[in-house]
N, C-alpha and C. Protein backbone atom coordinates (compact mmCIF):
# COMPACT_ATOMS: atom_id res chain seq x y z
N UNK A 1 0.81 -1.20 0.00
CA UNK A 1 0.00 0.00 0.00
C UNK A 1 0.86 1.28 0.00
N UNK A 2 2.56 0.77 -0.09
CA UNK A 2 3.49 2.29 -0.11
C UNK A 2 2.64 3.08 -1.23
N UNK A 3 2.51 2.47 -2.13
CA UNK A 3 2.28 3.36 -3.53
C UNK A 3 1.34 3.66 -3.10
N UNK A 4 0.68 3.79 -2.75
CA UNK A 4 -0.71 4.54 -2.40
C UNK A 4 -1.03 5.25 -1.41
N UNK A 5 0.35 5.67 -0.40
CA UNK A 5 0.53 6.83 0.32
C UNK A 5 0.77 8.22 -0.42
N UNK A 6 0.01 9.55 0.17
CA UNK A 6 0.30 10.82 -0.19
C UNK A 6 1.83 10.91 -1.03
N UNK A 7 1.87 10.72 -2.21
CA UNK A 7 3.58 11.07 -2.64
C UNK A 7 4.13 10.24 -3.26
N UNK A 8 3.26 8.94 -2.87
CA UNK A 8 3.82 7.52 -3.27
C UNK A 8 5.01 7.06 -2.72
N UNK A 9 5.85 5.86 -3.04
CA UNK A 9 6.96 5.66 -2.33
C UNK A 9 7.82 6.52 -1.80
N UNK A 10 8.19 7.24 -2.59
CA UNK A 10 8.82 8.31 -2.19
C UNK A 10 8.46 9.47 -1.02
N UNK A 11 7.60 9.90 -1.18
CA UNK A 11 6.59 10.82 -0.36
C UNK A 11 6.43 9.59 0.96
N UNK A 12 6.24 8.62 1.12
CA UNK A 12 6.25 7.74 2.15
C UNK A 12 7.68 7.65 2.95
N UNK A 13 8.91 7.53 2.54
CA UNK A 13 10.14 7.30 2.46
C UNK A 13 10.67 8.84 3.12
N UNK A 14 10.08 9.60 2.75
CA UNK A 14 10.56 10.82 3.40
C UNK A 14 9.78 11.13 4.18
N UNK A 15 8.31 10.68 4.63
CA UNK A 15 7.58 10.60 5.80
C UNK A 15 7.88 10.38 6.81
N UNK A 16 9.06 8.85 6.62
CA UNK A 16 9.79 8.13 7.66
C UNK A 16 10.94 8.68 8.20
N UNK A 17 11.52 9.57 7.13
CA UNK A 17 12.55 9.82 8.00
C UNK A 17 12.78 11.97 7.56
N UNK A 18 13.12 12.49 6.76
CA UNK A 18 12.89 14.29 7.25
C UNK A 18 12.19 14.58 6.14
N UNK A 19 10.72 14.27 6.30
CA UNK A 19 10.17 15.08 5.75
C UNK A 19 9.62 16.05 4.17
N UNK A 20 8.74 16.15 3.94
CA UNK A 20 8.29 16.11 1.91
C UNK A 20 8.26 17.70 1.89
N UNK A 21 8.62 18.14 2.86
CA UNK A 21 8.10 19.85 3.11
C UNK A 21 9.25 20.12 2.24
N UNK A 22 10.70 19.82 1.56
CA UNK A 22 11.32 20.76 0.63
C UNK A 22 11.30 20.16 -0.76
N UNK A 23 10.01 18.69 -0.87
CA UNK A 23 10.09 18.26 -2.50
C UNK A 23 9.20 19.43 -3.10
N UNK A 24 9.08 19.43 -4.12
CA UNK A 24 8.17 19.86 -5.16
C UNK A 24 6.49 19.77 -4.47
N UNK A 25 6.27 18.97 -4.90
CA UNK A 25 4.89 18.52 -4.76
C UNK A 25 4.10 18.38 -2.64
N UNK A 26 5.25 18.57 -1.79
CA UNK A 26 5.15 18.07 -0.97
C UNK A 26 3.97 18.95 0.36
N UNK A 27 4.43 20.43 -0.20
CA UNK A 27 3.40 21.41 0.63
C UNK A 27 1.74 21.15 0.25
N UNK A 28 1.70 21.25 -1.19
CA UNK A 28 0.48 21.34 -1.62
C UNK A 28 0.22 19.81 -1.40
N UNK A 29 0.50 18.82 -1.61
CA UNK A 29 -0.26 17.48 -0.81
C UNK A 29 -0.56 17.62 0.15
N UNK A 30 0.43 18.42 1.50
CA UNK A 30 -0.27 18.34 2.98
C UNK A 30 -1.37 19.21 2.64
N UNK A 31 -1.52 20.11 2.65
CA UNK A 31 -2.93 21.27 2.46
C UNK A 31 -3.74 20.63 1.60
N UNK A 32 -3.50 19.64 0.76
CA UNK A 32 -4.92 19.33 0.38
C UNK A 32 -5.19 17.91 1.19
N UNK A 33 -4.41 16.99 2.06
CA UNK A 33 -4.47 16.12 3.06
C UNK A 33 -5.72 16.94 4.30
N UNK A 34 -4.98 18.48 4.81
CA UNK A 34 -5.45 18.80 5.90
C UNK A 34 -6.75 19.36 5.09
N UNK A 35 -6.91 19.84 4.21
CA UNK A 35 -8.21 20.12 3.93
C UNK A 35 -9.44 19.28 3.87
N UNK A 36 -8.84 17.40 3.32
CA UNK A 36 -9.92 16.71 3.43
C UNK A 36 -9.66 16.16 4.75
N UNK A 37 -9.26 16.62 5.69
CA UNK A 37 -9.90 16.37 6.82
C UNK A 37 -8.77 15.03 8.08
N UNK A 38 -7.89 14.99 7.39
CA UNK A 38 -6.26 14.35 8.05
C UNK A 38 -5.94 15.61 9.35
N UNK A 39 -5.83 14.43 10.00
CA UNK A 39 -5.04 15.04 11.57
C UNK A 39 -3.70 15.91 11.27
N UNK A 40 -4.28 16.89 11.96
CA UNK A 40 -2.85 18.21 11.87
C UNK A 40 -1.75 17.23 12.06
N UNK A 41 -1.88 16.51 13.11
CA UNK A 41 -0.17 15.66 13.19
C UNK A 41 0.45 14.57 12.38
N UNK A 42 -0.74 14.65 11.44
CA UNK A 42 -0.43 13.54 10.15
C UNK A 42 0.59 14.69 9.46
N UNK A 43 -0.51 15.04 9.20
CA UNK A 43 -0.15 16.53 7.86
C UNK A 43 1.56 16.96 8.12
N UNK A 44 1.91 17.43 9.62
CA UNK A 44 2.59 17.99 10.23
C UNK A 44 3.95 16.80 9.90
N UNK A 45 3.79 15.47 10.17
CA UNK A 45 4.76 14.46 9.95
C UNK A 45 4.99 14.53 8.50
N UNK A 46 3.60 14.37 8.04
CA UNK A 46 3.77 14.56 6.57
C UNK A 46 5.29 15.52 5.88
N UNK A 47 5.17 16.60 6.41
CA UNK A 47 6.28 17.70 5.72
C UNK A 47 7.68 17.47 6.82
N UNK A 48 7.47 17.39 8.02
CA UNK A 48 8.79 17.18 8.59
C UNK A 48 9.60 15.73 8.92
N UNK A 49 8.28 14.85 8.66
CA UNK A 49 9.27 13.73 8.94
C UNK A 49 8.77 13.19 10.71
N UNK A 50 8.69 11.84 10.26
CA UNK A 50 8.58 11.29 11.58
C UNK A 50 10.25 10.73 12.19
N UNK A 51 11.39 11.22 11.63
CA UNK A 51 12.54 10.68 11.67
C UNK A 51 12.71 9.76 12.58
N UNK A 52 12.15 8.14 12.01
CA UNK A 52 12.38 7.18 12.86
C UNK A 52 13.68 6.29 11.54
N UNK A 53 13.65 6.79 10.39
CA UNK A 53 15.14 6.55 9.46
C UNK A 53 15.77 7.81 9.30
N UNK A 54 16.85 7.58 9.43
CA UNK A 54 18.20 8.86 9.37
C UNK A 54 17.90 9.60 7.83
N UNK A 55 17.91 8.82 6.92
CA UNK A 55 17.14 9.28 5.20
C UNK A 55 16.05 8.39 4.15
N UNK A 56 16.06 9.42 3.48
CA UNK A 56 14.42 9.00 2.39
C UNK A 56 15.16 7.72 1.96
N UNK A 57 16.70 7.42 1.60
CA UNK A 57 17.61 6.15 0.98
C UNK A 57 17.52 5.17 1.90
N UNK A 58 17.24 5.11 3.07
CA UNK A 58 17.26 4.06 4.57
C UNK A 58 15.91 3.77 4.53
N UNK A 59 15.15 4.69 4.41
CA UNK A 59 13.92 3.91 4.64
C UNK A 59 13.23 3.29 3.40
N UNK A 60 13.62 3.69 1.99
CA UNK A 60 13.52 2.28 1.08
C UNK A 60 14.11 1.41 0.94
N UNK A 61 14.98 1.34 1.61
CA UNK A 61 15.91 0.30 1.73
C UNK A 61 14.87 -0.53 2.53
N UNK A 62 14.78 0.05 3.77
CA UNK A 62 13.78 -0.61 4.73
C UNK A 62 12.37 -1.12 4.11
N UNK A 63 11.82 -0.32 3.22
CA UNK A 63 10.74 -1.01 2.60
C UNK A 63 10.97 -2.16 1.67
N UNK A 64 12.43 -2.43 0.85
CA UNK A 64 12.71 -3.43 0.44
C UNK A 64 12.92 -4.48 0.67
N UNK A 65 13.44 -4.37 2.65
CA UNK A 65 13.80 -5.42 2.38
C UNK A 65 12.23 -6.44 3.67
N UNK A 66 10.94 -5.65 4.11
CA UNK A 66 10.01 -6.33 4.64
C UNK A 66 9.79 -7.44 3.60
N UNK A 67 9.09 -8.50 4.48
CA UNK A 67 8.57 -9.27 3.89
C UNK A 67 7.09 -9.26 3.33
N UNK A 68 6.94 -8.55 2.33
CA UNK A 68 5.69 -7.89 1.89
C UNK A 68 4.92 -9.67 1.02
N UNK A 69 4.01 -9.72 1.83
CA UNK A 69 3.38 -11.13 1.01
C UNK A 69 2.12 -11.24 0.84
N UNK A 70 1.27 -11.34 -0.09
CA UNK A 70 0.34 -12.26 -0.69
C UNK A 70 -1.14 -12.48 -0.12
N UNK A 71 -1.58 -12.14 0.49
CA UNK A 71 -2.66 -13.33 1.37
C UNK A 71 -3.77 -13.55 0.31
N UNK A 72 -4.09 -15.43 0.49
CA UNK A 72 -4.66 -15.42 -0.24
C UNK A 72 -6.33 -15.56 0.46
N UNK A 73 -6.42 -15.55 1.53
CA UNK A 73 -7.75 -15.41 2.17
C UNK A 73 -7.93 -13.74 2.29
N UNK A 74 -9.53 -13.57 1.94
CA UNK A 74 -10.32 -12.19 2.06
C UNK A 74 -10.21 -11.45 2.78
N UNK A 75 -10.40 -12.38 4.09
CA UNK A 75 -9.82 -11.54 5.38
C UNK A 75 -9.24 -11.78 6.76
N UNK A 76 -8.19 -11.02 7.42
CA UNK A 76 -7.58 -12.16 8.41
C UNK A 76 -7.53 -11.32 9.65
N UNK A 77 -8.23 -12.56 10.76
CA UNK A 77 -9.21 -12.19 11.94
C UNK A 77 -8.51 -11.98 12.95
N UNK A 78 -8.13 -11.50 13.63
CA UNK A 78 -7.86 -11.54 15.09
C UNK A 78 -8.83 -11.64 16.00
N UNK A 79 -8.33 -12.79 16.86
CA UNK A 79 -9.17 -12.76 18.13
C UNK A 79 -9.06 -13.57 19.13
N UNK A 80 -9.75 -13.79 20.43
CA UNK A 80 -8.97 -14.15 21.67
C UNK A 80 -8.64 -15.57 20.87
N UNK A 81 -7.79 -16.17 21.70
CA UNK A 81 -7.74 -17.88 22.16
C UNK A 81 -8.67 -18.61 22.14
N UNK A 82 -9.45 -17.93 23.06
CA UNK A 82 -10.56 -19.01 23.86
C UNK A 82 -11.72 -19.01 22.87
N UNK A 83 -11.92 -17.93 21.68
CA UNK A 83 -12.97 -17.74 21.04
C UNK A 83 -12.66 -19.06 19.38
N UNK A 84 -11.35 -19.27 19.82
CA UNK A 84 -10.39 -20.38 18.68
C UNK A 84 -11.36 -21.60 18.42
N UNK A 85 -12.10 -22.27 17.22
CA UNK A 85 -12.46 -23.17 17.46
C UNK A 85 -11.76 -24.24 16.90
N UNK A 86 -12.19 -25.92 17.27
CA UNK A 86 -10.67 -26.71 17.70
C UNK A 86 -10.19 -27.03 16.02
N UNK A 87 -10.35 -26.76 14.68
CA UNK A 87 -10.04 -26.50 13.51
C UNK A 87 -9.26 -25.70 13.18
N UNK A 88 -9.26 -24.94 13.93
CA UNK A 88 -8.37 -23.44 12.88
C UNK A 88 -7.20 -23.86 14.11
N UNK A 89 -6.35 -23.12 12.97
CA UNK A 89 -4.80 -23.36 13.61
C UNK A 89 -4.37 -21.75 12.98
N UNK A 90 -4.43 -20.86 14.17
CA UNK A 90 -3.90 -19.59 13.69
C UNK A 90 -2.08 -19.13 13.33
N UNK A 91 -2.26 -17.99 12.63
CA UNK A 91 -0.58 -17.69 12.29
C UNK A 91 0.19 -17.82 13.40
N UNK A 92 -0.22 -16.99 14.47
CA UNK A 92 0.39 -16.28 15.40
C UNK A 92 -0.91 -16.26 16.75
N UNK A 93 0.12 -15.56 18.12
CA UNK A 93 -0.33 -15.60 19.25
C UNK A 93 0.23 -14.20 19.36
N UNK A 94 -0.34 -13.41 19.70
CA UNK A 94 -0.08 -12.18 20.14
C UNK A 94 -0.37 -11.81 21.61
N UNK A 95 0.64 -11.62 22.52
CA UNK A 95 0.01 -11.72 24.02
C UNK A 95 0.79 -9.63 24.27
N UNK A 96 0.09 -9.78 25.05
CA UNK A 96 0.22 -7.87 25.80
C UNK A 96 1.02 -8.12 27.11
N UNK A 97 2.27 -7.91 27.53
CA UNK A 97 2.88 -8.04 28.26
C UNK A 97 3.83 -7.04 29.40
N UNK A 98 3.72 -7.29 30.30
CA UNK A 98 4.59 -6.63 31.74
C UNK A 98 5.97 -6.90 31.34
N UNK A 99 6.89 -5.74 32.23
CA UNK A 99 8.43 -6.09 32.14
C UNK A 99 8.66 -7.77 32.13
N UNK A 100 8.09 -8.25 33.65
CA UNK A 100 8.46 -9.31 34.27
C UNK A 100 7.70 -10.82 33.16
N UNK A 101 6.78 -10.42 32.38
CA UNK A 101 5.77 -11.34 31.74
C UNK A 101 7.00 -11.66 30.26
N UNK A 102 7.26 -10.38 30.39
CA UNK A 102 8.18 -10.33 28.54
C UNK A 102 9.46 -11.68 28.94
N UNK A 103 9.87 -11.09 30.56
CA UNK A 103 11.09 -11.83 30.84
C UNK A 103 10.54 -13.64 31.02
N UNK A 104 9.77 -13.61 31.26
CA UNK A 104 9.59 -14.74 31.24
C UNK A 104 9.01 -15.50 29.80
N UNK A 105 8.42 -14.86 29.12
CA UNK A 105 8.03 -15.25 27.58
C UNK A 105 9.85 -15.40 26.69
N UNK A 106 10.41 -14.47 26.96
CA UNK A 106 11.67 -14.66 26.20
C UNK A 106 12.27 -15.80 26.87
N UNK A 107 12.57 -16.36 28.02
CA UNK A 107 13.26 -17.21 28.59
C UNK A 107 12.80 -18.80 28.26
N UNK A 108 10.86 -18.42 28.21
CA UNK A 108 10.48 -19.96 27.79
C UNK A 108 11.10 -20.25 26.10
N UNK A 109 11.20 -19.03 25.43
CA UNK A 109 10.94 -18.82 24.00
C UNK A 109 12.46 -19.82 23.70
N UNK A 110 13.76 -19.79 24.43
CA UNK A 110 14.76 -20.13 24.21
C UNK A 110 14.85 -21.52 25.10
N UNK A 111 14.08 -21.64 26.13
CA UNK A 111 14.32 -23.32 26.77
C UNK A 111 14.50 -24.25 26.20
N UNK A 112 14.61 -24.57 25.16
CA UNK A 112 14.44 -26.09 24.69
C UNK A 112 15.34 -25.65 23.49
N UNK A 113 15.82 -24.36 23.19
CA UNK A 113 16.97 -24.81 22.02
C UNK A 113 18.71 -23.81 22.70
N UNK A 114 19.23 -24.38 21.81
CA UNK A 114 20.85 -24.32 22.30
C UNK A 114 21.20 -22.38 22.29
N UNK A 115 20.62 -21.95 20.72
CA UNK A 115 20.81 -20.46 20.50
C UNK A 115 19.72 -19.84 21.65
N UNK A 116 20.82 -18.56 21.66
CA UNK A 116 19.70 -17.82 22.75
C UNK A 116 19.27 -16.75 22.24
N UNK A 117 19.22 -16.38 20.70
CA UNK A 117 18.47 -15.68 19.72
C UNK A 117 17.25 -15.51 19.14
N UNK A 118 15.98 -16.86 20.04
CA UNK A 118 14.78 -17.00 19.79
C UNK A 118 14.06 -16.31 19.84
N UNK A 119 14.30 -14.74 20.15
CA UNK A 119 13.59 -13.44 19.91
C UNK A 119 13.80 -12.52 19.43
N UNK A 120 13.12 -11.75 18.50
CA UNK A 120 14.06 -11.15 17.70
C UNK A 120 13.38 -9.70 18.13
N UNK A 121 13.29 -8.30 18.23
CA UNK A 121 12.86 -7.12 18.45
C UNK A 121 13.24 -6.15 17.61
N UNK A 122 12.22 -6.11 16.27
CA UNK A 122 12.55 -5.65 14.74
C UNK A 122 12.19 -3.84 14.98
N UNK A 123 12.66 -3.07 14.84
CA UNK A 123 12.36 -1.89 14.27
C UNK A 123 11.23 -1.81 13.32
N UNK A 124 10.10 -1.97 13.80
CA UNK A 124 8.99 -1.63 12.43
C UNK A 124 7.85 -1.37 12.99
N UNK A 125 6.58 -0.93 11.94
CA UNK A 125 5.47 -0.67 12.85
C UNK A 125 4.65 -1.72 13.45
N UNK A 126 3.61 -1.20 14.42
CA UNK A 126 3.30 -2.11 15.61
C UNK A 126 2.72 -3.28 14.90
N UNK A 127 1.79 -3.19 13.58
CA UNK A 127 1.26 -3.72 12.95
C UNK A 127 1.73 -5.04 12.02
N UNK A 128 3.06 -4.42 12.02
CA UNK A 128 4.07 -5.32 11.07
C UNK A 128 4.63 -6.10 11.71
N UNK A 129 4.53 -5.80 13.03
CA UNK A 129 5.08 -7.18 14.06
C UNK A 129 3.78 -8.38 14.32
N UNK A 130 3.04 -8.06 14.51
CA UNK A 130 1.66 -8.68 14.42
C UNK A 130 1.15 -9.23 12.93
N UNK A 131 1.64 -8.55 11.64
CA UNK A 131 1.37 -9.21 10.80
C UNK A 131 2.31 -9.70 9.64
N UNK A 132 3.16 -9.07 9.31
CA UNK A 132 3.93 -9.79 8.34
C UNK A 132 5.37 -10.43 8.40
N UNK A 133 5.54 -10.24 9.91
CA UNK A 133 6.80 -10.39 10.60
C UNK A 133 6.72 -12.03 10.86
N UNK A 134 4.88 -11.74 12.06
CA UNK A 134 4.93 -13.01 12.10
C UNK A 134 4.63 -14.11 11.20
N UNK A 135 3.89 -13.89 10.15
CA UNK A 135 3.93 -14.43 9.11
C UNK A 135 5.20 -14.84 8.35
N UNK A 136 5.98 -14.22 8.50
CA UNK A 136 7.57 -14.68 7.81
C UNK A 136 7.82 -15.93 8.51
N UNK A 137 8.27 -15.19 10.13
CA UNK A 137 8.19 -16.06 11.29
C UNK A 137 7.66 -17.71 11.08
N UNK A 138 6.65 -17.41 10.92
CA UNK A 138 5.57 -18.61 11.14
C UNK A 138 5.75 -19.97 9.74
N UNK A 139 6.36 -18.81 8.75
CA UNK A 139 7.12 -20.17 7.62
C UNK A 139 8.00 -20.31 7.90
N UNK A 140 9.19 -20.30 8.40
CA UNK A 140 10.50 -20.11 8.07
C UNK A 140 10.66 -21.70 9.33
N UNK A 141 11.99 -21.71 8.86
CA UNK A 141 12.52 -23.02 9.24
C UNK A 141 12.55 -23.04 11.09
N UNK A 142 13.03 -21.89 11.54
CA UNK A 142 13.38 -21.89 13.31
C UNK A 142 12.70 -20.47 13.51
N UNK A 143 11.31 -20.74 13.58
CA UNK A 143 10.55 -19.37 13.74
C UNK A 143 10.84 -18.93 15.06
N UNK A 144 11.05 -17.56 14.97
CA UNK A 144 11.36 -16.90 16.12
C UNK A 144 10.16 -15.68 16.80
N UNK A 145 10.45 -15.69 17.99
CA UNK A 145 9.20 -14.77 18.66
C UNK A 145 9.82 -13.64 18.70
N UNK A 146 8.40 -12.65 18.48
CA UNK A 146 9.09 -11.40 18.14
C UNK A 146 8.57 -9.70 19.03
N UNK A 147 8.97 -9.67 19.81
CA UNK A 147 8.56 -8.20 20.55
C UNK A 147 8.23 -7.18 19.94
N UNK A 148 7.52 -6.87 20.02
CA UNK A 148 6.38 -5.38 19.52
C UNK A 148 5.99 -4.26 20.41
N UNK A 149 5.55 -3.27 19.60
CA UNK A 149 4.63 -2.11 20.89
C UNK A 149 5.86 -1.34 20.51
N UNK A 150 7.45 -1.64 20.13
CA UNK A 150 8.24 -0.41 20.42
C UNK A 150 7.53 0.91 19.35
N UNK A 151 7.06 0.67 18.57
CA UNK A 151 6.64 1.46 17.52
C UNK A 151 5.53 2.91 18.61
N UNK A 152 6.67 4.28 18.54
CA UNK A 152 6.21 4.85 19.34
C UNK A 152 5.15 5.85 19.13
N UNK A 153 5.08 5.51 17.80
CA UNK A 153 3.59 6.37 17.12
C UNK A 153 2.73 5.54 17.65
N UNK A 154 2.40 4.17 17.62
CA UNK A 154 1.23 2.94 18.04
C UNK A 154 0.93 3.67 20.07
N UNK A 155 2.28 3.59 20.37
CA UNK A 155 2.08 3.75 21.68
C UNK A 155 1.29 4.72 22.19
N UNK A 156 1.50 6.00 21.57
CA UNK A 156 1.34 7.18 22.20
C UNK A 156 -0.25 7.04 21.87
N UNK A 157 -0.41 6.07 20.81
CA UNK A 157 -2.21 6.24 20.63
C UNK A 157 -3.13 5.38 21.45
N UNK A 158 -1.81 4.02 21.87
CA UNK A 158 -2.64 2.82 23.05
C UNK A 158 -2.05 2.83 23.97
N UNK A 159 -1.71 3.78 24.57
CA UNK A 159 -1.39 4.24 25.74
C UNK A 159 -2.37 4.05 26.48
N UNK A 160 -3.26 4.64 26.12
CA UNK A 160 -4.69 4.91 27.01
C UNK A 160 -5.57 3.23 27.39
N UNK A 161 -5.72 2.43 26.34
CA UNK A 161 -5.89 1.20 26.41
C UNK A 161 -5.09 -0.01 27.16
N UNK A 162 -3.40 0.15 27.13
CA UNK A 162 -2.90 -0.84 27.05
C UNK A 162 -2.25 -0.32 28.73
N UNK A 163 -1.85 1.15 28.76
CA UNK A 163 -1.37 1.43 30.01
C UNK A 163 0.27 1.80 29.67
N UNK A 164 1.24 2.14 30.14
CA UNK A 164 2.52 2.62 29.94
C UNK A 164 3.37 1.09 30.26
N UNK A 165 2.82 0.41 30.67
CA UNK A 165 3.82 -0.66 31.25
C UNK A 165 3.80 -2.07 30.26
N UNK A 166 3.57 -2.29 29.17
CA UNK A 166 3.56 -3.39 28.06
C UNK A 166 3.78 -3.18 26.96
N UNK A 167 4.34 -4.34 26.32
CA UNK A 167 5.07 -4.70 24.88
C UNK A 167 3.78 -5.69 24.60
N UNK A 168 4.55 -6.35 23.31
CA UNK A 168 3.39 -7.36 23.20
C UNK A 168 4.56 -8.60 22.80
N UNK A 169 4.12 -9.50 22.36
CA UNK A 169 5.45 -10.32 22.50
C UNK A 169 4.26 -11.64 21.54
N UNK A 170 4.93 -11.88 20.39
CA UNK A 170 4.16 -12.50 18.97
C UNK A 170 4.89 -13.43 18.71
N UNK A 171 4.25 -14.98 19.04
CA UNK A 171 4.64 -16.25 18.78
C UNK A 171 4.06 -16.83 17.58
N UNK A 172 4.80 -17.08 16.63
CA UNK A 172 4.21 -18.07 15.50
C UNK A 172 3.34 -19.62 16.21
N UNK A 173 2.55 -20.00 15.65
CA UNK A 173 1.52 -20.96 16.07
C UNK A 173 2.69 -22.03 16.88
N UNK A 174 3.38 -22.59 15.68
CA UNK A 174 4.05 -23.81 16.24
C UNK A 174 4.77 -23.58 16.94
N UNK A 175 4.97 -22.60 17.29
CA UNK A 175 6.28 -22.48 18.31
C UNK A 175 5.55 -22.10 19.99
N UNK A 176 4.43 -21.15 19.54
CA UNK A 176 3.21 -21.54 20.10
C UNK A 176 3.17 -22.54 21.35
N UNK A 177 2.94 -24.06 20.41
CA UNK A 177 2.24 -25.34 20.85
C UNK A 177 3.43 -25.86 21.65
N UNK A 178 4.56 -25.43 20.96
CA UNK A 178 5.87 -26.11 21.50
C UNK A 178 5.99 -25.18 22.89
N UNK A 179 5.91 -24.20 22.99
CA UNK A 179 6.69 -23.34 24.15
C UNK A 179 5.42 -23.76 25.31
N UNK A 180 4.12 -24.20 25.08
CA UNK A 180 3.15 -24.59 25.84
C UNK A 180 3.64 -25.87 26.65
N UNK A 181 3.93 -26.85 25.65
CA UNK A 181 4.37 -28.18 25.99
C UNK A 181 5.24 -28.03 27.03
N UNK A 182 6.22 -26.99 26.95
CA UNK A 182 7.46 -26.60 27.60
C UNK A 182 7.22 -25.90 29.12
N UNK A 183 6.12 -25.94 29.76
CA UNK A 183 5.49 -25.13 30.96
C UNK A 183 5.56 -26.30 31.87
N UNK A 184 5.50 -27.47 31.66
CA UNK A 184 5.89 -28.40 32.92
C UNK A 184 7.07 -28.62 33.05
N UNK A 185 7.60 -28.34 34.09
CA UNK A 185 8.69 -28.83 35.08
C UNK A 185 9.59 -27.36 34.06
N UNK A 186 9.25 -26.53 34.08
CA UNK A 186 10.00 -25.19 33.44
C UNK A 186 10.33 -24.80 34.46
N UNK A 187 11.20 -23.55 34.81
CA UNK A 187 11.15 -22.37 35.89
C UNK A 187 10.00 -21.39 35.72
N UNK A 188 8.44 -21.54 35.57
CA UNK A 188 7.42 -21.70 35.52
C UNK A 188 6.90 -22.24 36.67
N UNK A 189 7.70 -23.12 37.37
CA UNK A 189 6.89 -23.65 38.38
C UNK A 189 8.00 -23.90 39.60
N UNK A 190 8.75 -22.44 39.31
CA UNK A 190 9.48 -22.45 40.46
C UNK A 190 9.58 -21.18 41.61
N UNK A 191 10.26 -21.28 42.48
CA UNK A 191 9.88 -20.26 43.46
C UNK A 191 10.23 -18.88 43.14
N UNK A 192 11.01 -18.75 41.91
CA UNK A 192 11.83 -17.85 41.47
C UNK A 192 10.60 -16.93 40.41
N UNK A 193 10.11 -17.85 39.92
CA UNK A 193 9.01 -17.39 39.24
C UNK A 193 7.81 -16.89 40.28
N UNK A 194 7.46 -17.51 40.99
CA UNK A 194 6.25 -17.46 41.79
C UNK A 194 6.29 -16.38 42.82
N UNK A 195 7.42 -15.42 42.64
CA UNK A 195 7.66 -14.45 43.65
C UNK A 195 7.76 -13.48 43.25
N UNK A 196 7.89 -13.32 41.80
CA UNK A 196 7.76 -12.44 40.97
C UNK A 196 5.83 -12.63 40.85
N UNK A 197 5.47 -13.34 40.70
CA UNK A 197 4.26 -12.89 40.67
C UNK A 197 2.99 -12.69 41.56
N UNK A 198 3.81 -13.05 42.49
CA UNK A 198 2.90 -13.52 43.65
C UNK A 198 2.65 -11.45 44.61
């Protein structure tokens, strides 16, 4: 959907990092953005830049190299666990997490294999960790879990919902089922754990 941001790739690319306010075309897009009715702080990023890439060259780079893929279903659902019925086998697990919850999700995430790299914490938006990250994730040979929420535009807007104190922390299915399996006789069920939560 780059191409189909205000500016197109480009105009997107300098969104990310300083800003369309000295291209050509870049004033008169925001004013006709804020005229149909876009948030002053869109508009406002729009021309200066949300500088979360150093340049307009870094952040296509960055758009090149996501894993931009395909879906071939209409539409794709989020929703609790418990609402799961026993057929569907979803991409991903997306859980909302405390300092102490993350530390313990990363620690199960690596129990059972030798590397201690089983989490990875990508620079991208909140959305892209939740959807196409884990989707990479979720094919790939040693899918890895992946921390989210840093995306500080997402935050400042679910702040109010989520609270100042959580990440979210996004398990591909199978790794999922496996890190579940992995809760008996874990440090999960030790005093070290249980005092932290207790």
């Amino acid at each position: 959907m780059y191409q189909n941001f205000p500016g197109g790739v480009e105009g997107f690319c300098r969104f990310l990092s300083d800003g369309n306010e000295n291209t050509p075309a870049g004033p008169a897009i925001a004013l006709a953005m804020e005229k149909g009715g876009a948030r002053q702080e869109f508009c406002d990023h729009f021309l200066r830049g949300e500088r979360y890439r150093k340049s307009p060259e870094l952040a296509k780079r960055f758009l090149e190299l996501l894993p931009i893929v395909n879906i071939k279903a209409r539409y794709v659902v989020f929703k609790p666990l418990s609402e799961l019925a026993q057929a569907e086998a979803p991409v991903s697990v997306t859980l909302f997490v405390t300092p102490d919850q993350l530390s313990a999700c990363v620690i199960l995430a690596n129990y059972d294999q030798a590397r201690s790299d089983s989490v990875m914490i990508p620079h991208v938006a909140a959305c892209q960790v939740t959807g196409i990250l884990s989707y990479q994730e979720g094919i790939s040979g040693s899918p890895r879990c992946l921390v989210g929420m840093t995306d500080i535009t997402a935050r400042k807007y679910l702040k109010s919902s989520l609270g100042d104190g959580h990440l979210s922390f996004t398990i591909p299915w199978k790794r999922f089922r496996e890190m579940e399996d992995n809760v008996q006789g874990s440090f999960l069920e030790s005093d070290t754990w249980n005092s932290l939560i207790s």
